[in-house]
N, C-alpha and C. Protein backbone atom coordinates (compact mmCIF):
# COMPACT_ATOMS: atom_id res chain seq x y z
N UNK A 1 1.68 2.28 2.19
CA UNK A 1 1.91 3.31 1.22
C UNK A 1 1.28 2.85 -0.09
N UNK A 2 0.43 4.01 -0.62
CA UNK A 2 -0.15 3.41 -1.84
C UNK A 2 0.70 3.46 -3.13
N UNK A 3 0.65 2.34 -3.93
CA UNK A 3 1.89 2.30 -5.16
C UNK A 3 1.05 2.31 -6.52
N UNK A 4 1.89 2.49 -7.70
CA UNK A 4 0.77 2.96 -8.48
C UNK A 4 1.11 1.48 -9.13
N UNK A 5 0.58 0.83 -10.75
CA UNK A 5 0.97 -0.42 -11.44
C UNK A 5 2.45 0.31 -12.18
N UNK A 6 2.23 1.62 -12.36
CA UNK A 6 3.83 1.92 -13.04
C UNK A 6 4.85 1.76 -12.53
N UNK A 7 5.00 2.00 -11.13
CA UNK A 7 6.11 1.52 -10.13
C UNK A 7 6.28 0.38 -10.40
N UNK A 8 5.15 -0.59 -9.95
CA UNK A 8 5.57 -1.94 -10.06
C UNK A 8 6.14 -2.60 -11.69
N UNK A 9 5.83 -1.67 -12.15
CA UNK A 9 6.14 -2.14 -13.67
C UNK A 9 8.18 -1.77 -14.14
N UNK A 10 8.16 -0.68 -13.12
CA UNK A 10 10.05 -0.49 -13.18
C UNK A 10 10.52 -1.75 -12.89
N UNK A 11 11.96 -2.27 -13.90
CA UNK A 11 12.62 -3.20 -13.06
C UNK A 11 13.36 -3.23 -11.93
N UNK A 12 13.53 -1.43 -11.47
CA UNK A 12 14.74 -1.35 -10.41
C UNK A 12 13.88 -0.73 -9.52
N UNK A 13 12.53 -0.98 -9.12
CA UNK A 13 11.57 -0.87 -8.33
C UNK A 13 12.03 -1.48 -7.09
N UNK A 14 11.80 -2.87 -7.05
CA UNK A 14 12.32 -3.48 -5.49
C UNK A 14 14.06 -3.00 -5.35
N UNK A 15 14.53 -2.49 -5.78
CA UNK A 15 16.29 -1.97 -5.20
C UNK A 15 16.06 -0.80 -5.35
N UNK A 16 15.07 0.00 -5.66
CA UNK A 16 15.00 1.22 -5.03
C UNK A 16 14.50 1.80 -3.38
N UNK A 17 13.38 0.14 -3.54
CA UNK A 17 13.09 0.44 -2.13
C UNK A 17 13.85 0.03 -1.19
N UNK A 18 14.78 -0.94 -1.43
CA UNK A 18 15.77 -1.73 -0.87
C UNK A 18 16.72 -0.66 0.07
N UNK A 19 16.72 0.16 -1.05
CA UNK A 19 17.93 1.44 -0.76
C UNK A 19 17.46 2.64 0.11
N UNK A 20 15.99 2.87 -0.49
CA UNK A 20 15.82 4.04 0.43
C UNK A 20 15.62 3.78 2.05
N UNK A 21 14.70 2.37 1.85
CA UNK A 21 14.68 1.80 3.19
C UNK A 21 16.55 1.78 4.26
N UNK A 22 17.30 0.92 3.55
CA UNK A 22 18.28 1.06 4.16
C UNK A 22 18.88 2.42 4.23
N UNK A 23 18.66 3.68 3.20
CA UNK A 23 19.24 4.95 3.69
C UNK A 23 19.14 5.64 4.98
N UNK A 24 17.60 5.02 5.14
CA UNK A 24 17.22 5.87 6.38
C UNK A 24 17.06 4.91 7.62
N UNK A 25 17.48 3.79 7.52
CA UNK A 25 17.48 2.76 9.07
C UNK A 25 15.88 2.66 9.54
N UNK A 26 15.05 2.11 7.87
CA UNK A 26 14.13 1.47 8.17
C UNK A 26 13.75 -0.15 8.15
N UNK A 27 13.77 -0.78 8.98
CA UNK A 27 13.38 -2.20 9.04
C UNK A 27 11.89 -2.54 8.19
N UNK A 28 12.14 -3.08 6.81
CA UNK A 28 11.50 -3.84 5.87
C UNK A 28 10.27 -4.07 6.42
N UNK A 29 10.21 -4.55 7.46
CA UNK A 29 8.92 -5.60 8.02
C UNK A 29 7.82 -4.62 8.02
N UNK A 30 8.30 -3.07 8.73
CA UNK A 30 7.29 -1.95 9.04
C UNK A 30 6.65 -1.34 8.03
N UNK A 31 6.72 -1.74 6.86
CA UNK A 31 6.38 -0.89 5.61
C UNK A 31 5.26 -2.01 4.80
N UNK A 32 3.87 -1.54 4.63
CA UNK A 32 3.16 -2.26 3.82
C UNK A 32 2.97 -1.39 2.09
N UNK A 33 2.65 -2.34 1.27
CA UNK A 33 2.96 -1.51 0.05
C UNK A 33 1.34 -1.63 -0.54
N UNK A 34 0.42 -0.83 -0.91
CA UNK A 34 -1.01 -0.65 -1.11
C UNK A 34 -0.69 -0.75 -2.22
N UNK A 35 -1.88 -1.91 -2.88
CA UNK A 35 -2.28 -2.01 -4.37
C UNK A 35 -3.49 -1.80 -4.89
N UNK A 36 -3.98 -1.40 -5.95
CA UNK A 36 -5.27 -1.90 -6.03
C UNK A 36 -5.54 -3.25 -6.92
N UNK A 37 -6.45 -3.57 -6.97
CA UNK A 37 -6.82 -4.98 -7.58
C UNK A 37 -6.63 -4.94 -9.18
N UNK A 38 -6.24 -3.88 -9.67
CA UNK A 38 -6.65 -3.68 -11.25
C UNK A 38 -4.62 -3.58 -12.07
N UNK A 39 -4.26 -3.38 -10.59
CA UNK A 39 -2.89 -3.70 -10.60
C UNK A 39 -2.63 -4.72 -11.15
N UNK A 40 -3.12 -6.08 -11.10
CA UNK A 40 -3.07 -7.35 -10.92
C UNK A 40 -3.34 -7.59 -12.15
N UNK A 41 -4.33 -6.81 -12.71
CA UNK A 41 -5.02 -7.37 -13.99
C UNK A 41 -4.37 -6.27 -15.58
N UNK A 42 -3.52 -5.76 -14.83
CA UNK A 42 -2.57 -4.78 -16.15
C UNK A 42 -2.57 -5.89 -17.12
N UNK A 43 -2.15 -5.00 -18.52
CA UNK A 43 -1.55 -6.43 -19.38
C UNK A 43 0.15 -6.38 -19.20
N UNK A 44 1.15 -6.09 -17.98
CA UNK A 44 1.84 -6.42 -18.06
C UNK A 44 1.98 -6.84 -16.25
N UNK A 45 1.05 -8.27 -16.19
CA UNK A 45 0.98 -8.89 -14.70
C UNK A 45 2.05 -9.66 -14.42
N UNK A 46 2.94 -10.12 -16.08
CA UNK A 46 4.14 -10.75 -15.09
C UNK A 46 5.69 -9.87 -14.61
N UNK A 47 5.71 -8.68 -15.50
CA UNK A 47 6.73 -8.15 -14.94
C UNK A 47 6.33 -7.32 -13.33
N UNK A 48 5.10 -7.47 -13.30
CA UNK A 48 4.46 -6.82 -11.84
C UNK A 48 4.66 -7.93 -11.00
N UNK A 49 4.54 -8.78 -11.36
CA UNK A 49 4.84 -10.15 -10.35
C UNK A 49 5.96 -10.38 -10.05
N UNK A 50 6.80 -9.97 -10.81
CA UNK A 50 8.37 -10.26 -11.01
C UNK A 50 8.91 -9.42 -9.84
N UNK A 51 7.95 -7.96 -9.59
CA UNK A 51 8.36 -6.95 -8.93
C UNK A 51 8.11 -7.24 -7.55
N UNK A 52 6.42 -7.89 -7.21
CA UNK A 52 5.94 -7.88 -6.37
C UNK A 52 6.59 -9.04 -5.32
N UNK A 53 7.49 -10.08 -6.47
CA UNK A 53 8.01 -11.38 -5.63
C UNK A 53 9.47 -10.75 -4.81
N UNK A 54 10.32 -9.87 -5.50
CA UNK A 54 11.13 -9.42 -5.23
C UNK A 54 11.04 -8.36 -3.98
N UNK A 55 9.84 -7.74 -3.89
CA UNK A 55 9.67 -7.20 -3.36
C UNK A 55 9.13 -7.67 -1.55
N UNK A 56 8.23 -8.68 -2.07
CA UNK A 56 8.38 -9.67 -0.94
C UNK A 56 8.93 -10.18 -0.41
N UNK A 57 10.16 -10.97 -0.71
CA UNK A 57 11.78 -11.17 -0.67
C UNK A 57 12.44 -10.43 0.33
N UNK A 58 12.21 -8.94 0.21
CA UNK A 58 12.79 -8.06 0.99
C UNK A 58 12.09 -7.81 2.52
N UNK A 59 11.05 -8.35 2.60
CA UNK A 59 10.34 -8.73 4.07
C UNK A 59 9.56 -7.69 4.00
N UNK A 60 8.95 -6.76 3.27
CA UNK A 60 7.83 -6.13 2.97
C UNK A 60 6.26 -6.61 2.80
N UNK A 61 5.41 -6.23 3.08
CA UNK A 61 4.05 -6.76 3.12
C UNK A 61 3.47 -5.94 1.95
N UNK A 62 2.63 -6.77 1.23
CA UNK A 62 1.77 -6.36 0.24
C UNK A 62 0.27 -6.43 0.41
N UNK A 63 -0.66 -5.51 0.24
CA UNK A 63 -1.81 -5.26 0.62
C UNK A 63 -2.52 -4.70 -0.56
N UNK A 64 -3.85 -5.55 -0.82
CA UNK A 64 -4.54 -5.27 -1.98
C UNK A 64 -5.63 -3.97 -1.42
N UNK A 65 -5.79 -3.14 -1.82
CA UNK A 65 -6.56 -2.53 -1.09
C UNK A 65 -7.77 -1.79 -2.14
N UNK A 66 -9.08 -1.59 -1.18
CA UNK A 66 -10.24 -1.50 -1.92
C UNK A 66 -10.67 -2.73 -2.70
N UNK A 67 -10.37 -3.92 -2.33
CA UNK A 67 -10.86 -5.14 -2.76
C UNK A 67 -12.30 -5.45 -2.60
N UNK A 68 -12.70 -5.80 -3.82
CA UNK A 68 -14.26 -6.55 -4.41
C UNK A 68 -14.63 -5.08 -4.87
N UNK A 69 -13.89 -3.87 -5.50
CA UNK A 69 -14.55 -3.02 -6.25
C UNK A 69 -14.51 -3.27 -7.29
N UNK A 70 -13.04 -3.80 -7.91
CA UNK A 70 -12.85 -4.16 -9.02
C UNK A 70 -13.12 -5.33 -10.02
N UNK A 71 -11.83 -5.87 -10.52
CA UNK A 71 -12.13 -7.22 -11.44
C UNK A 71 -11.57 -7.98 -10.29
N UNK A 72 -12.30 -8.68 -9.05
CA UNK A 72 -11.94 -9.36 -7.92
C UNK A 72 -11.70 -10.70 -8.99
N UNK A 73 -10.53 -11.53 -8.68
CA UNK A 73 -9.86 -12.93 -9.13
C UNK A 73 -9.65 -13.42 -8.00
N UNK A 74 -10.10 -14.31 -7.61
CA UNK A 74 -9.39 -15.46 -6.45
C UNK A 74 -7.91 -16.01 -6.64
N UNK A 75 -8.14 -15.84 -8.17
CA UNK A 75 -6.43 -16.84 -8.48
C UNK A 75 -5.19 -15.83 -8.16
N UNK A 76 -5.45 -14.63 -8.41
CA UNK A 76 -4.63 -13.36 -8.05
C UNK A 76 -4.15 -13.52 -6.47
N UNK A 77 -4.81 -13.60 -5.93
CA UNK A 77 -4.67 -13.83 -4.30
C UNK A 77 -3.66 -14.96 -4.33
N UNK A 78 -3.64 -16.05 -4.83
CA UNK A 78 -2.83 -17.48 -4.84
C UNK A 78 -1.51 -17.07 -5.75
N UNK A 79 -2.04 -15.84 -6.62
CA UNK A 79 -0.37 -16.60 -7.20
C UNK A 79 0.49 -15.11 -7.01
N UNK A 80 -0.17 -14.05 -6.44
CA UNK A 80 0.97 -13.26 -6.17
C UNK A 80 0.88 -13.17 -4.22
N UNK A 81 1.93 -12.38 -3.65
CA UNK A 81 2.44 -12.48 -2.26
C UNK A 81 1.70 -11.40 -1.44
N UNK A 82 0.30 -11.49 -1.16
CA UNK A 82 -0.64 -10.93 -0.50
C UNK A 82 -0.49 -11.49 0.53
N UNK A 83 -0.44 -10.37 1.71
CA UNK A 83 -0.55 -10.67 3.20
C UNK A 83 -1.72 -9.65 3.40
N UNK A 84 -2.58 -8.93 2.86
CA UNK A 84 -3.55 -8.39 3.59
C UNK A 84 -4.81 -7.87 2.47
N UNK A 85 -5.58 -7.94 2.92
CA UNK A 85 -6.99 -7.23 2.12
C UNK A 85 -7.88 -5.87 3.23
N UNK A 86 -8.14 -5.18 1.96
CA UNK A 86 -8.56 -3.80 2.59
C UNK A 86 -10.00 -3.95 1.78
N UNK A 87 -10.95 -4.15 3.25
CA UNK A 87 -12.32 -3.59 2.46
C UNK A 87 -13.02 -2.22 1.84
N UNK A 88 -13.37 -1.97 0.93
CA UNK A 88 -13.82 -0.63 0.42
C UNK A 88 -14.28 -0.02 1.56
N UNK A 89 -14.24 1.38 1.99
CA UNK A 89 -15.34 1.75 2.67
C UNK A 89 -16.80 2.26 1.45
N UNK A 90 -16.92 1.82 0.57
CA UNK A 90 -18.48 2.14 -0.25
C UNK A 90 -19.16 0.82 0.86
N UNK A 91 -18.51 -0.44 1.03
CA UNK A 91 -19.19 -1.70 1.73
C UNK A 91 -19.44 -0.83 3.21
N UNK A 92 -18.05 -0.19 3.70
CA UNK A 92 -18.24 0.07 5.42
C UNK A 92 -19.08 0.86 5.83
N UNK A 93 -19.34 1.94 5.24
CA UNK A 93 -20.31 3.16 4.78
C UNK A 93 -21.73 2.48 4.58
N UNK A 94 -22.10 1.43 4.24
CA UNK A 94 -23.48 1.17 4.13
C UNK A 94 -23.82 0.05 5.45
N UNK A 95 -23.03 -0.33 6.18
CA UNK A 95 -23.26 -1.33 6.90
C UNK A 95 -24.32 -1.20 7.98
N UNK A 96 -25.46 -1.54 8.57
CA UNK A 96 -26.36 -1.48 9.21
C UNK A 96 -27.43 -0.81 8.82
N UNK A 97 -27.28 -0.54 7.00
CA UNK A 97 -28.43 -0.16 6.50
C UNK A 97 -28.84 -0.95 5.46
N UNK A 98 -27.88 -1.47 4.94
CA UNK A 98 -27.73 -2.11 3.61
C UNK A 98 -26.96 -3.71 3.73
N UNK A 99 -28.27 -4.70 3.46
CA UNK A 99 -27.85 -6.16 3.55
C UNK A 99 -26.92 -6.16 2.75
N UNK A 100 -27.09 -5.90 1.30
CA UNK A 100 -25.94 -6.72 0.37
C UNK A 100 -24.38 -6.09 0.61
N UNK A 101 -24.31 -4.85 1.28
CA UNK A 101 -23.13 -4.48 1.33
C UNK A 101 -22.78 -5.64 2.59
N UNK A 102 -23.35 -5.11 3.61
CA UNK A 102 -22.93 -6.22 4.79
C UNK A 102 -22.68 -7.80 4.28
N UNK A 103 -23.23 -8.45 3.09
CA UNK A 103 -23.04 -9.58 3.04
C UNK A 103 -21.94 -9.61 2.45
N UNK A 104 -21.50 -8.57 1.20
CA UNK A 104 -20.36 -8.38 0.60
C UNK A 104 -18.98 -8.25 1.60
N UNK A 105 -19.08 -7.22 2.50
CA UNK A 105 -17.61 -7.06 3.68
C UNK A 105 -17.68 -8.52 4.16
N UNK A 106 -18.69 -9.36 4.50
CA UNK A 106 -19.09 -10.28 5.03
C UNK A 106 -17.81 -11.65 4.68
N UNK A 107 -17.94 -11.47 3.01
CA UNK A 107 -17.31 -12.36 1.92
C UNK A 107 -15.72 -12.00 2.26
N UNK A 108 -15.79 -10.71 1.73
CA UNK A 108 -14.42 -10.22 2.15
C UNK A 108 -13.61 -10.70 3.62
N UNK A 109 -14.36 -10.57 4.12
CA UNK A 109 -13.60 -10.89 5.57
C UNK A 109 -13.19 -12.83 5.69
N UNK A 110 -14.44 -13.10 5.30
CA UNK A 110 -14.42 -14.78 5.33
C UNK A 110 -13.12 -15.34 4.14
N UNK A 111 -12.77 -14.60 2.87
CA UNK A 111 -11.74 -14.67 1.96
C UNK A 111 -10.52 -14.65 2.85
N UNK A 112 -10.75 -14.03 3.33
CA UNK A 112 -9.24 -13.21 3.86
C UNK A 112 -8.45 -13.95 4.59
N UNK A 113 -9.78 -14.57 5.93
CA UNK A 113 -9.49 -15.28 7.25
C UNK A 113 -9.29 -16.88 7.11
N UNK A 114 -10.01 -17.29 5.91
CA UNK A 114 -9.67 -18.24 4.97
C UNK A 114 -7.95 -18.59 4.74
N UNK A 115 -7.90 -17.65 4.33
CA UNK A 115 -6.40 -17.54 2.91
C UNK A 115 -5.61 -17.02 4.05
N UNK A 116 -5.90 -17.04 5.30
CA UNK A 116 -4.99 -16.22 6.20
C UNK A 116 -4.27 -15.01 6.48
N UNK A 117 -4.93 -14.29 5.57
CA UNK A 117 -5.03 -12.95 5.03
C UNK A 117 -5.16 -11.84 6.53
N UNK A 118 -4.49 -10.59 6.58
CA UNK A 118 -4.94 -9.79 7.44
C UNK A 118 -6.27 -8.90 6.82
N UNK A 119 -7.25 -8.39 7.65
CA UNK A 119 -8.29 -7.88 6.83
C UNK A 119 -8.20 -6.57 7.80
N UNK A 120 -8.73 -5.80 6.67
CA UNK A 120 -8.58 -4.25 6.74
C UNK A 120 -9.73 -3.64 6.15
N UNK A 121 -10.89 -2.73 7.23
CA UNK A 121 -11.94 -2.33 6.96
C UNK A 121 -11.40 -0.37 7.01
N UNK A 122 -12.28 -0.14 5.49
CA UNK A 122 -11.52 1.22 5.29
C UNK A 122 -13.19 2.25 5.69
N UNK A 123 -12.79 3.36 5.64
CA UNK A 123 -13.94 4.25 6.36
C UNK A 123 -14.82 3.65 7.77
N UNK A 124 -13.81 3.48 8.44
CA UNK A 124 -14.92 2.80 9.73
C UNK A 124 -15.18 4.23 10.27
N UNK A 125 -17.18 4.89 10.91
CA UNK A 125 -16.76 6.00 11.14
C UNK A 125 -18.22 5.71 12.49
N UNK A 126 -18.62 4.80 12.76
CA UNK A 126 -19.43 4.81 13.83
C UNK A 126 -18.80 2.94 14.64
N UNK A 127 -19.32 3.24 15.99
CA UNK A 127 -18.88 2.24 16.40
C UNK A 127 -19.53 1.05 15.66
N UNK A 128 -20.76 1.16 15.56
CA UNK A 128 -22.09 0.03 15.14
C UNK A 128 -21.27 -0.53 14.06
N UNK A 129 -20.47 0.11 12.93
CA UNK A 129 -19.57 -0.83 11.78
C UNK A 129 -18.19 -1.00 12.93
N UNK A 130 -17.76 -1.09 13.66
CA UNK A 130 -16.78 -1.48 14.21
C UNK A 130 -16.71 -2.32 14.91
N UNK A 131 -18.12 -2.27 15.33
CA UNK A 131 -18.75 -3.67 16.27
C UNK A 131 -19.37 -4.93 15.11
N UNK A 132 -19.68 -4.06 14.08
CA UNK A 132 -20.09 -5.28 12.92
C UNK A 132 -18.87 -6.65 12.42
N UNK A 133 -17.99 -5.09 12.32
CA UNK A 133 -16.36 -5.58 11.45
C UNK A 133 -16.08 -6.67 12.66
N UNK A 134 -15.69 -5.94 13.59
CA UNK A 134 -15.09 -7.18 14.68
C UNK A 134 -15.67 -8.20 14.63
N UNK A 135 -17.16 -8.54 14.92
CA UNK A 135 -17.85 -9.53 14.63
C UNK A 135 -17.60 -10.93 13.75
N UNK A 136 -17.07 -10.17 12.48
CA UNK A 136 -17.33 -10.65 11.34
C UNK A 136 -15.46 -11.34 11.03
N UNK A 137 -14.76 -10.25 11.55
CA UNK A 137 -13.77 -11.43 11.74
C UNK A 137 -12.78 -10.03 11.06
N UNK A 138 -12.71 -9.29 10.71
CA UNK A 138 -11.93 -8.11 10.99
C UNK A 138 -11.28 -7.91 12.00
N UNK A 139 -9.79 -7.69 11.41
CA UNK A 139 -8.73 -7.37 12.09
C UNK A 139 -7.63 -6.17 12.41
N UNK A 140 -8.67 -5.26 11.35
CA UNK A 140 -7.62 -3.33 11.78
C UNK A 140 -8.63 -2.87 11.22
N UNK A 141 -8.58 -1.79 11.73
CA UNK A 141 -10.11 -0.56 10.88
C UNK A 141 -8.92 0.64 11.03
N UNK A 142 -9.37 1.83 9.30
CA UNK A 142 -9.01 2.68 9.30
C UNK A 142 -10.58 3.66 9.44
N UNK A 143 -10.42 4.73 9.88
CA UNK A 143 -11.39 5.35 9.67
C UNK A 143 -11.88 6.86 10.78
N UNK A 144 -12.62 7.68 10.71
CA UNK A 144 -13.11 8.97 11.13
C UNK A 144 -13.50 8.34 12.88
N UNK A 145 -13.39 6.93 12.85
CA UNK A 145 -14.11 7.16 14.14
C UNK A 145 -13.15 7.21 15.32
N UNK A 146 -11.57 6.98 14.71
CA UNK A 146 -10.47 7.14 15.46
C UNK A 146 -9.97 8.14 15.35
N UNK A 147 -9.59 8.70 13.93
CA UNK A 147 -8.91 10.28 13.60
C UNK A 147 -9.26 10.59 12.03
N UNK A 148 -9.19 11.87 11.59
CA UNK A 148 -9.43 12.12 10.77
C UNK A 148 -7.92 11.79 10.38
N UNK A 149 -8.23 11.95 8.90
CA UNK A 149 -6.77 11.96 8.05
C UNK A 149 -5.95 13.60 8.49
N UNK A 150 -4.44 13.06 8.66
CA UNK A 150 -3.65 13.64 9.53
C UNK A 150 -2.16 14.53 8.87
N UNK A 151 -2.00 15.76 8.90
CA UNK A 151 -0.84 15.59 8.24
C UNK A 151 0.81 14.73 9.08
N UNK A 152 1.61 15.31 8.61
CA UNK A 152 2.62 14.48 8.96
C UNK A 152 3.09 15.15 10.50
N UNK A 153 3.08 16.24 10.58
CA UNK A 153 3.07 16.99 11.69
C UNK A 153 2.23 16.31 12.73
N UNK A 154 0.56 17.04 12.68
CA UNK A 154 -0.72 16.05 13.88
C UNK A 154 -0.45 14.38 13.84
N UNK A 155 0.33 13.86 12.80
CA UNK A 155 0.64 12.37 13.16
C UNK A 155 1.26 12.43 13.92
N UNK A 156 2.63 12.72 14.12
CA UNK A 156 3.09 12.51 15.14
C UNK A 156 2.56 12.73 16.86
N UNK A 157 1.90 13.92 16.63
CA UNK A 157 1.01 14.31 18.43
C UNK A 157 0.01 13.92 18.46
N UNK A 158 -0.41 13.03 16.95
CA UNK A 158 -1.70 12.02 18.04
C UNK A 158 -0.90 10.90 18.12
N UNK A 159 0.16 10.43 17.40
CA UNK A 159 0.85 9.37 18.15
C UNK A 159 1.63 9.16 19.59
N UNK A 160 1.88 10.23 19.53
CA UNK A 160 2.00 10.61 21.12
C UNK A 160 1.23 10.47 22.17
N UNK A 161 0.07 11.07 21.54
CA UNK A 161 -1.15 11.20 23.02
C UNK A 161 -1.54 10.04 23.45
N UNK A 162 -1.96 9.13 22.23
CA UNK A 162 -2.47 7.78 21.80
C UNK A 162 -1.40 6.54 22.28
N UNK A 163 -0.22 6.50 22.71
CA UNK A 163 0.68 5.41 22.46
C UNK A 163 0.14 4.89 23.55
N UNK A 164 -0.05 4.59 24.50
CA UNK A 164 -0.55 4.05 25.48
C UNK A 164 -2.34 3.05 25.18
N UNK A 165 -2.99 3.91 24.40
CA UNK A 165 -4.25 3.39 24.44
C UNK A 165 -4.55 2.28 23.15
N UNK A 166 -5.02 1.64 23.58
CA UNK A 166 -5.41 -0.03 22.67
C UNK A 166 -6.91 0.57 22.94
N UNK A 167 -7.72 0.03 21.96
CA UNK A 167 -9.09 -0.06 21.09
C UNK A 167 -9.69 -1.46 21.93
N UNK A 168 -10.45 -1.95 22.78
CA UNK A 168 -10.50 -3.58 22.98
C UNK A 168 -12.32 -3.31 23.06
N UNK A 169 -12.95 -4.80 22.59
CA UNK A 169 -14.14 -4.79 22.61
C UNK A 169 -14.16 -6.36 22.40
N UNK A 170 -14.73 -6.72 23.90
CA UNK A 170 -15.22 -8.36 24.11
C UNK A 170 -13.93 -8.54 24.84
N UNK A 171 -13.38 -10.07 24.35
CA UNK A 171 -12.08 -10.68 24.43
C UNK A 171 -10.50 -10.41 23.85
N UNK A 172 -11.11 -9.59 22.63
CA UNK A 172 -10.02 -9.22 21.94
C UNK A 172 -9.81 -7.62 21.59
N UNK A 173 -8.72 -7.33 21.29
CA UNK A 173 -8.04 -6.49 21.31
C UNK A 173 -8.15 -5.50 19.60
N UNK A 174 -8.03 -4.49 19.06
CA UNK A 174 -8.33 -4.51 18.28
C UNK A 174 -7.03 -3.18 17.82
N UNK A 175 -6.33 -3.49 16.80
CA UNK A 175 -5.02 -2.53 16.50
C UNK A 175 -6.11 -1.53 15.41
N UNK A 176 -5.45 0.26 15.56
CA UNK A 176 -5.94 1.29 14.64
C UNK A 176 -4.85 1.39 13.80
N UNK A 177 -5.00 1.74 12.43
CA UNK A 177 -4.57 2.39 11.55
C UNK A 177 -5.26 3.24 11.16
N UNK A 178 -4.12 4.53 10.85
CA UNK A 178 -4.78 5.58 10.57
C UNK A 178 -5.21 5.49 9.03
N UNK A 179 -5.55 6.37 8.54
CA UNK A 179 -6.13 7.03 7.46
C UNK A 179 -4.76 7.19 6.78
N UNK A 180 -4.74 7.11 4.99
CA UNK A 180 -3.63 7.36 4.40
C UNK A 180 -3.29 8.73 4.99
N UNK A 181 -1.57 8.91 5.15
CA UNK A 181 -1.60 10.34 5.09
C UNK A 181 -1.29 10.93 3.73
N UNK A 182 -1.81 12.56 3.45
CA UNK A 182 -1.79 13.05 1.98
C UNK A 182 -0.20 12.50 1.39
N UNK A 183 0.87 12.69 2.14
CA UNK A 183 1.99 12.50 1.36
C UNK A 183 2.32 11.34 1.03
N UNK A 184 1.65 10.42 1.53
CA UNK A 184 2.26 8.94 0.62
C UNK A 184 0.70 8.79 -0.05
N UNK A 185 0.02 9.48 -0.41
CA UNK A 185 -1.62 8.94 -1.16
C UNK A 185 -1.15 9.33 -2.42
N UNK A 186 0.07 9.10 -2.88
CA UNK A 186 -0.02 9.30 -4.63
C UNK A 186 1.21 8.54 -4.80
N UNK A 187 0.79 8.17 -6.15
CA UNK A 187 1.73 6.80 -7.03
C UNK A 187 4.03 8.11 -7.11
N UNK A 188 4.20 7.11 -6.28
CA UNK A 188 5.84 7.33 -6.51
C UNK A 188 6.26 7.57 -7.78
N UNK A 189 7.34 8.25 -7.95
CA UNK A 189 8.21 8.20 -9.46
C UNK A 189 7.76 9.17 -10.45
């Protein structure tokens, strides 16, 4: 779910999610919280940190997403509770035409797998970038070449149709995520 820096900037941010999660008998672990990188670089990064540690605490995953568009920091990665990086699709979108993008997802992926990071390639929409991504050490693709973006309704009946089928190419196995859906693609509150 994408979060905006104002959320993270509430102090009763992590016990709101605390609550809604427990209202509805959702287990913490299943919920990743989307940031962007510029989040990081607000001028108020420690009460966001304050949020983001607390928030981690609660067994939630945090995911920088659209990473290396912005003011990319390495030290950001080390000192707040990132479990995943999402590559731009402007990088996924040029791949097999365009070296420097490919060398850029390239970086991204090698950061990630490094720092032990999950990596997340956004607009995947032909196999040739899906066969790149895997390659390269990518570990979930969102994108057109699995489903278009879905409302909340068609989510559910392509999750249906779909529960059975895994993505595999080579040795390994490869998990889909969909596309944001419209109702969580805007900042809470």
């Amino acid at each position: 779910m994408n979060v905006c820096a104002a959320d993270f900037k509430r102090p009763d941010y992590p016990a709101f999610i605390a609550r809604t999660l427990q209202a509805h008998g959702l287990d913490p672990e299943h919920l990743i919280l989307e940031m962007t990188e510029r989040v990081m670089f607000d001028e108020s990064a420690d009460d966001i940190r304050t949020s983001l540690d607390a928030i981690h605490a609660l067994g939630i995953a945090l995911s920088i997403d659209d990473f290396g568009t912005g003011y990319s920091s390495l030290s950001y990665l080390h000192r707040f509770p990132v479990k995943e990086l999402k590559i731009d699709k402007s990088f996924v979108r040029e791949i097999g035409g365009d070296a420097m993008a490919e060398s850029l997802a390239q970086t991204v992926m090698n950061i990630g797998n490094v720092l032990k990071l999950t990596v997340v390639a956004e607009g995947v929409e032909t196999q040739m970038q899906c066969d790149f991504l895997s390659d390269h050490g990518c570990h979930l693709y969102q994108g057109h070449l699995f489903s278009p973006p879905l409302s909340p309704e068609r989510f559910v009946l392509w999750i249906q149709a779909h529960r059975q089928r895994t993505y595999t190419r080579g040795p390994t196995s490869a998990h889909i995520l969909m596309e944001s859906l419209s109702t969580t693609d805007r900042c809470l509150g």
